[in-house]
N, C-alpha and C. Protein backbone atom coordinates (compact mmCIF):
# COMPACT_ATOMS: atom_id res chain seq x y z
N UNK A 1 6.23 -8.41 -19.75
CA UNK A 1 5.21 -9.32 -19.27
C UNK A 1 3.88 -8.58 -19.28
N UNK A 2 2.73 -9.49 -19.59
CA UNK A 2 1.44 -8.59 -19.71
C UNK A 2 0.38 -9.33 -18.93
N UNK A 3 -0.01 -8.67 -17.61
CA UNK A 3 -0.83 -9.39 -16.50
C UNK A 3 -1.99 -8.34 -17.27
N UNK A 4 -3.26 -9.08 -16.94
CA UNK A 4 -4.52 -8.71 -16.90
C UNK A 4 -5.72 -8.67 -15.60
N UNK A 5 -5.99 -7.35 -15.11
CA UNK A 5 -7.58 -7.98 -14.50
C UNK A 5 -8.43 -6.92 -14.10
N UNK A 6 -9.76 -7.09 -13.30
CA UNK A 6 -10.77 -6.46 -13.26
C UNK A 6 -10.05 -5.24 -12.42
N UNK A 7 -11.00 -4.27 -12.10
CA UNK A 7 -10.59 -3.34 -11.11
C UNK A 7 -12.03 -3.40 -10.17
N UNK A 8 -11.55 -3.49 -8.93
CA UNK A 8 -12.44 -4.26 -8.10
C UNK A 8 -12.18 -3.55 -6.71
N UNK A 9 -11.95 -2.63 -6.61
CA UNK A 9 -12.50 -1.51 -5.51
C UNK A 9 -13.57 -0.84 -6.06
N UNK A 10 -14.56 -0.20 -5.28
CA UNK A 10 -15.63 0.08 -5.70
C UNK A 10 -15.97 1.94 -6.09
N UNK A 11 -15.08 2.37 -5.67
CA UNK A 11 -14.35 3.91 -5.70
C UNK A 11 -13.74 4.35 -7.10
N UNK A 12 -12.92 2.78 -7.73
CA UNK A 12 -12.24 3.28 -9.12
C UNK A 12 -11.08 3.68 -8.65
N UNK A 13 -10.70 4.10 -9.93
CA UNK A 13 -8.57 3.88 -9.96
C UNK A 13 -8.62 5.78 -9.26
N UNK A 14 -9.24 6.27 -8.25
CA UNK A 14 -8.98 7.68 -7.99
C UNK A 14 -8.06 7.89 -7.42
N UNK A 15 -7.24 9.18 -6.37
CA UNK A 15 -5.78 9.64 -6.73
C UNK A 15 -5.04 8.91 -5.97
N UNK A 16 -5.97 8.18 -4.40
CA UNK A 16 -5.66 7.33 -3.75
C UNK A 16 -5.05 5.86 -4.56
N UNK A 17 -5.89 5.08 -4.95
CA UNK A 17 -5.12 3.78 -5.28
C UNK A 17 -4.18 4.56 -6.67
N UNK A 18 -4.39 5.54 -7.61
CA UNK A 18 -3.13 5.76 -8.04
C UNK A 18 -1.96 5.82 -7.59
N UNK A 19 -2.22 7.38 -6.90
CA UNK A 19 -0.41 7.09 -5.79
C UNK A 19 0.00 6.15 -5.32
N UNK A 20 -0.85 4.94 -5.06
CA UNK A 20 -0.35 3.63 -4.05
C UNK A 20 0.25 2.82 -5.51
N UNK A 21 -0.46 2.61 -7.05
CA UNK A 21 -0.16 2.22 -8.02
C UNK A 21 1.37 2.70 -8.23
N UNK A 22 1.31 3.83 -8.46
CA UNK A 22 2.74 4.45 -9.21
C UNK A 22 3.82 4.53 -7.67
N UNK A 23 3.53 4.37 -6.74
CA UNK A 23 4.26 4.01 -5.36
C UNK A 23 5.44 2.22 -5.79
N UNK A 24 3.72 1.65 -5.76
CA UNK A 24 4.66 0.56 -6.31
C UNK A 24 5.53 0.42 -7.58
N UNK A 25 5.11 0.67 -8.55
CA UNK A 25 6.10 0.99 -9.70
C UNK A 25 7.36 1.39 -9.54
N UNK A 26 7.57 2.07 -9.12
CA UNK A 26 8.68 3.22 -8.82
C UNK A 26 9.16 2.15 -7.68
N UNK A 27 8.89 1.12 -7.21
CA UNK A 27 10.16 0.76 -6.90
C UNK A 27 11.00 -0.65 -7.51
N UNK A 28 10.18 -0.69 -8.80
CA UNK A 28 11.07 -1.63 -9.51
C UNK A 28 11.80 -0.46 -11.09
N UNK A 29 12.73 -1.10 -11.54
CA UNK A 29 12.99 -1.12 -12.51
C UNK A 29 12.25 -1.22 -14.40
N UNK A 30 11.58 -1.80 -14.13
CA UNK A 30 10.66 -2.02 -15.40
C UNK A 30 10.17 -0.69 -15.77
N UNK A 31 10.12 -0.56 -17.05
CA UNK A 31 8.49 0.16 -17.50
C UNK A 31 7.60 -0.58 -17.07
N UNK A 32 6.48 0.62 -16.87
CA UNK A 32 5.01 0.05 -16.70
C UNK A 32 3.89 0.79 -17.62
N UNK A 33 3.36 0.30 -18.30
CA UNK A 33 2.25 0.77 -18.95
C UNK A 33 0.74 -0.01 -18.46
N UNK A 34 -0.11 1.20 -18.47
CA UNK A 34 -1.49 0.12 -17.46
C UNK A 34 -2.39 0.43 -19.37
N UNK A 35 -3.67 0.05 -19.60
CA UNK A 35 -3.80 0.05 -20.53
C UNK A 35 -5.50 -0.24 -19.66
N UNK A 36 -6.36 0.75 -20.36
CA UNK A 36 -7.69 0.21 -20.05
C UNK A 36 -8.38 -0.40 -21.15
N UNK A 37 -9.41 -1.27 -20.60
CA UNK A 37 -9.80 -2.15 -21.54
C UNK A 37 -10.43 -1.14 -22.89
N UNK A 38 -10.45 0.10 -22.80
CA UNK A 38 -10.74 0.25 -24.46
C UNK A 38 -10.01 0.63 -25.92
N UNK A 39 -8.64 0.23 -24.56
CA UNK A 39 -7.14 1.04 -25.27
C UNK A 39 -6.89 1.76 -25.25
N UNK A 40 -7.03 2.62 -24.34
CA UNK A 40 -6.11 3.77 -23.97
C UNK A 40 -5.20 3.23 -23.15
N UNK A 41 -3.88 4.00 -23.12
CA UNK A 41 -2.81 3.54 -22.12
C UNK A 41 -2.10 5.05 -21.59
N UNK A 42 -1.24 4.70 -20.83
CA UNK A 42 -0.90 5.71 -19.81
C UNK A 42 0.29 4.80 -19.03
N UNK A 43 1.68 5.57 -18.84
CA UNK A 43 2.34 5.18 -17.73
C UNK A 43 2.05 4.80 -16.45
N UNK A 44 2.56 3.77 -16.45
CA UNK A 44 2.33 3.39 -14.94
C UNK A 44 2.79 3.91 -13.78
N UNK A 45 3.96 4.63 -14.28
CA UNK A 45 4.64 5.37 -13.06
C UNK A 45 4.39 6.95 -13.04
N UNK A 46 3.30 7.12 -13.60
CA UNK A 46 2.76 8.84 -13.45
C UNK A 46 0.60 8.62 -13.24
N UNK A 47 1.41 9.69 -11.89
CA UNK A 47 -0.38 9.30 -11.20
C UNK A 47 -1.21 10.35 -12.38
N UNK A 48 -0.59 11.53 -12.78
CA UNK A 48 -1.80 12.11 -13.61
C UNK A 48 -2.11 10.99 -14.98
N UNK A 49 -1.11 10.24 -15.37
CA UNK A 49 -1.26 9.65 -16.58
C UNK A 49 -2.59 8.39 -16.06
N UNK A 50 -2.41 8.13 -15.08
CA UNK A 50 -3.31 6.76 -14.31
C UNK A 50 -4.47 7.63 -14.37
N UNK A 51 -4.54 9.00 -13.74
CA UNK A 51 -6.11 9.44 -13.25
C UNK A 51 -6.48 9.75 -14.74
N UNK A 52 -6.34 10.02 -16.12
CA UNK A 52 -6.85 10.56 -17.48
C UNK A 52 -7.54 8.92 -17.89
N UNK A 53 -6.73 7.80 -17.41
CA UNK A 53 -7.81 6.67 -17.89
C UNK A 53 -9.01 6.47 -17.73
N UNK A 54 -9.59 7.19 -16.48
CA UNK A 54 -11.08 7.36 -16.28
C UNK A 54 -11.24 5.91 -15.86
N UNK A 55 -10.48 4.88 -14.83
CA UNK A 55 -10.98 3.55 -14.61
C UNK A 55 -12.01 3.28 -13.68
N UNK A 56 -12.94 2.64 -13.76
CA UNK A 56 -13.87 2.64 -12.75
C UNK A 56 -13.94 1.40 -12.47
N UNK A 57 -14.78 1.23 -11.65
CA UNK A 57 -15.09 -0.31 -10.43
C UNK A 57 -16.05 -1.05 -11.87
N UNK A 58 -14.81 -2.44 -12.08
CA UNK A 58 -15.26 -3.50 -13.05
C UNK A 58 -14.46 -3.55 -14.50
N UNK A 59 -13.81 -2.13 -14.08
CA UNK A 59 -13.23 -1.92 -15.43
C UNK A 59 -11.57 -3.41 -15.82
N UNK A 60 -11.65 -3.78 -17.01
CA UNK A 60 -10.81 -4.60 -17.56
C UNK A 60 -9.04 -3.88 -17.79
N UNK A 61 -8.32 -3.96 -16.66
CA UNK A 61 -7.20 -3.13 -17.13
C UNK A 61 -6.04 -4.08 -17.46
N UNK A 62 -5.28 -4.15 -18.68
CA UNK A 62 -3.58 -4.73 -18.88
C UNK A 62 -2.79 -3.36 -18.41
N UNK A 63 -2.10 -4.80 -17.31
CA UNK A 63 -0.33 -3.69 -17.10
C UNK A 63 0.62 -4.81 -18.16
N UNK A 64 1.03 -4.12 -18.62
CA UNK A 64 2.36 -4.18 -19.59
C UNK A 64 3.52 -3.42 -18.99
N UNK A 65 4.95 -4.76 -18.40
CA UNK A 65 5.84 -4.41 -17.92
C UNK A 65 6.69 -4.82 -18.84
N UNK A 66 8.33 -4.42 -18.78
CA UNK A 66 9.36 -4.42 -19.71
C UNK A 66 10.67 -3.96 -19.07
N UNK A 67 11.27 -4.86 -18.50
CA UNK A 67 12.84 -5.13 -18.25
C UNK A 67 13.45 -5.59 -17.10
N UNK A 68 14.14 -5.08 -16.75
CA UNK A 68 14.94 -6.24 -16.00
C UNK A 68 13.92 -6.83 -14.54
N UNK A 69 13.43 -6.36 -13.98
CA UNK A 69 12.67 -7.22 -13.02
C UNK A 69 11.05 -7.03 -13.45
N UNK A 70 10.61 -6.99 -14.93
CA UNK A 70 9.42 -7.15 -15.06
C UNK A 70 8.24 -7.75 -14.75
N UNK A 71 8.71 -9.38 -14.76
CA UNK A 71 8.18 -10.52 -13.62
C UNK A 71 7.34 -9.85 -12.48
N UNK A 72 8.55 -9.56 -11.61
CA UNK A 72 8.32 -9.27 -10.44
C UNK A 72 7.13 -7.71 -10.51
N UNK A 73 7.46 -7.22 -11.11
CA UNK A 73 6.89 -5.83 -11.21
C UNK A 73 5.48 -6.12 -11.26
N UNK A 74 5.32 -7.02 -12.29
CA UNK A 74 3.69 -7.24 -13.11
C UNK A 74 2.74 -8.12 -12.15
N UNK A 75 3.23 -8.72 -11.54
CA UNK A 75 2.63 -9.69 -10.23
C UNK A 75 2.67 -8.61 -8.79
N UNK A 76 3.29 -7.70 -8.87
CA UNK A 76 2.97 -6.84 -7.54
C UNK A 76 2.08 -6.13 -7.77
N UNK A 77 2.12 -5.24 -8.78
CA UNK A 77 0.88 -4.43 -9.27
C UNK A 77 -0.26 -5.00 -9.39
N UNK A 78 -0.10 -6.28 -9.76
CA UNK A 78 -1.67 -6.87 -9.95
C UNK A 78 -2.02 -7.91 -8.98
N UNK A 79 -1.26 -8.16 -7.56
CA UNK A 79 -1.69 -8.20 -6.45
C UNK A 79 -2.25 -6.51 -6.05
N UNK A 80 -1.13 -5.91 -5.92
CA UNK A 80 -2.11 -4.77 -5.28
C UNK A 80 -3.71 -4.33 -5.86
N UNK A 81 -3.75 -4.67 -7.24
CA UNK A 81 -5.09 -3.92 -7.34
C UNK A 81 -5.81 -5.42 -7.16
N UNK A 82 -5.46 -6.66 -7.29
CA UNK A 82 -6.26 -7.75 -6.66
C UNK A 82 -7.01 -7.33 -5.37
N UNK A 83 -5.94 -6.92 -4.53
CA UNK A 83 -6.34 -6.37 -3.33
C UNK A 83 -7.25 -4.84 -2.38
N UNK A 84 -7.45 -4.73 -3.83
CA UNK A 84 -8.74 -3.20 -3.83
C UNK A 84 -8.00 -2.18 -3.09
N UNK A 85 -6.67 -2.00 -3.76
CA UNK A 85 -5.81 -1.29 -2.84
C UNK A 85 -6.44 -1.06 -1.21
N UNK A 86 -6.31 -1.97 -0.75
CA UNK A 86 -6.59 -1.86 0.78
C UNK A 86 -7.79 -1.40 1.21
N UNK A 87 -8.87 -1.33 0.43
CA UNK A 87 -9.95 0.21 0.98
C UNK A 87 -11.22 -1.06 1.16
N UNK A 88 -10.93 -1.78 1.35
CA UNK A 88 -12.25 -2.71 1.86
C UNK A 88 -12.01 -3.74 2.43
């Protein structure tokens, strides 16, 4: 499944909303690949692979999930960063 959206904390994807990113991952099943809007990609479930995207506040990111509870996976992750991982 491939959810899309802004990144909308104002701080950017730093080590904080990573760990909370790859937190959630890690507790589904799926791959996760996050993908920034200029195409670079990086695992979803490794915080150094998240912090090399360089995402900042506005940036366009696809998570790309893949298997058995992908659904579910791709709609949590992209509530959480809906939700500016918590920091506002």
């Amino acid at each position: 499944m491939i959810v899309e959206g802004i990144l909308q904390n104002s701080s950017g994807f730093h080590i904080r909303p990573a760990q909370l990113f790859v937190e959630k991952a890690n507790q589904f099943k799926a791959s996760v690949t996050v993908r920034a809007g200029t195409g670079a990609a990086a695992d979803g479930k490794s915080i150094l692979g998240l912090m090399t995207l360089g995402l900042e506040f506005g940036a366009r990111v696809v998570i790309e999930t893949s298997g058995e509870d992908e659904t579910a996976a791709a709609q949590s992750l992209l509530a959480l960063m809906n939700s500016k991982f918590g920091e506002e």
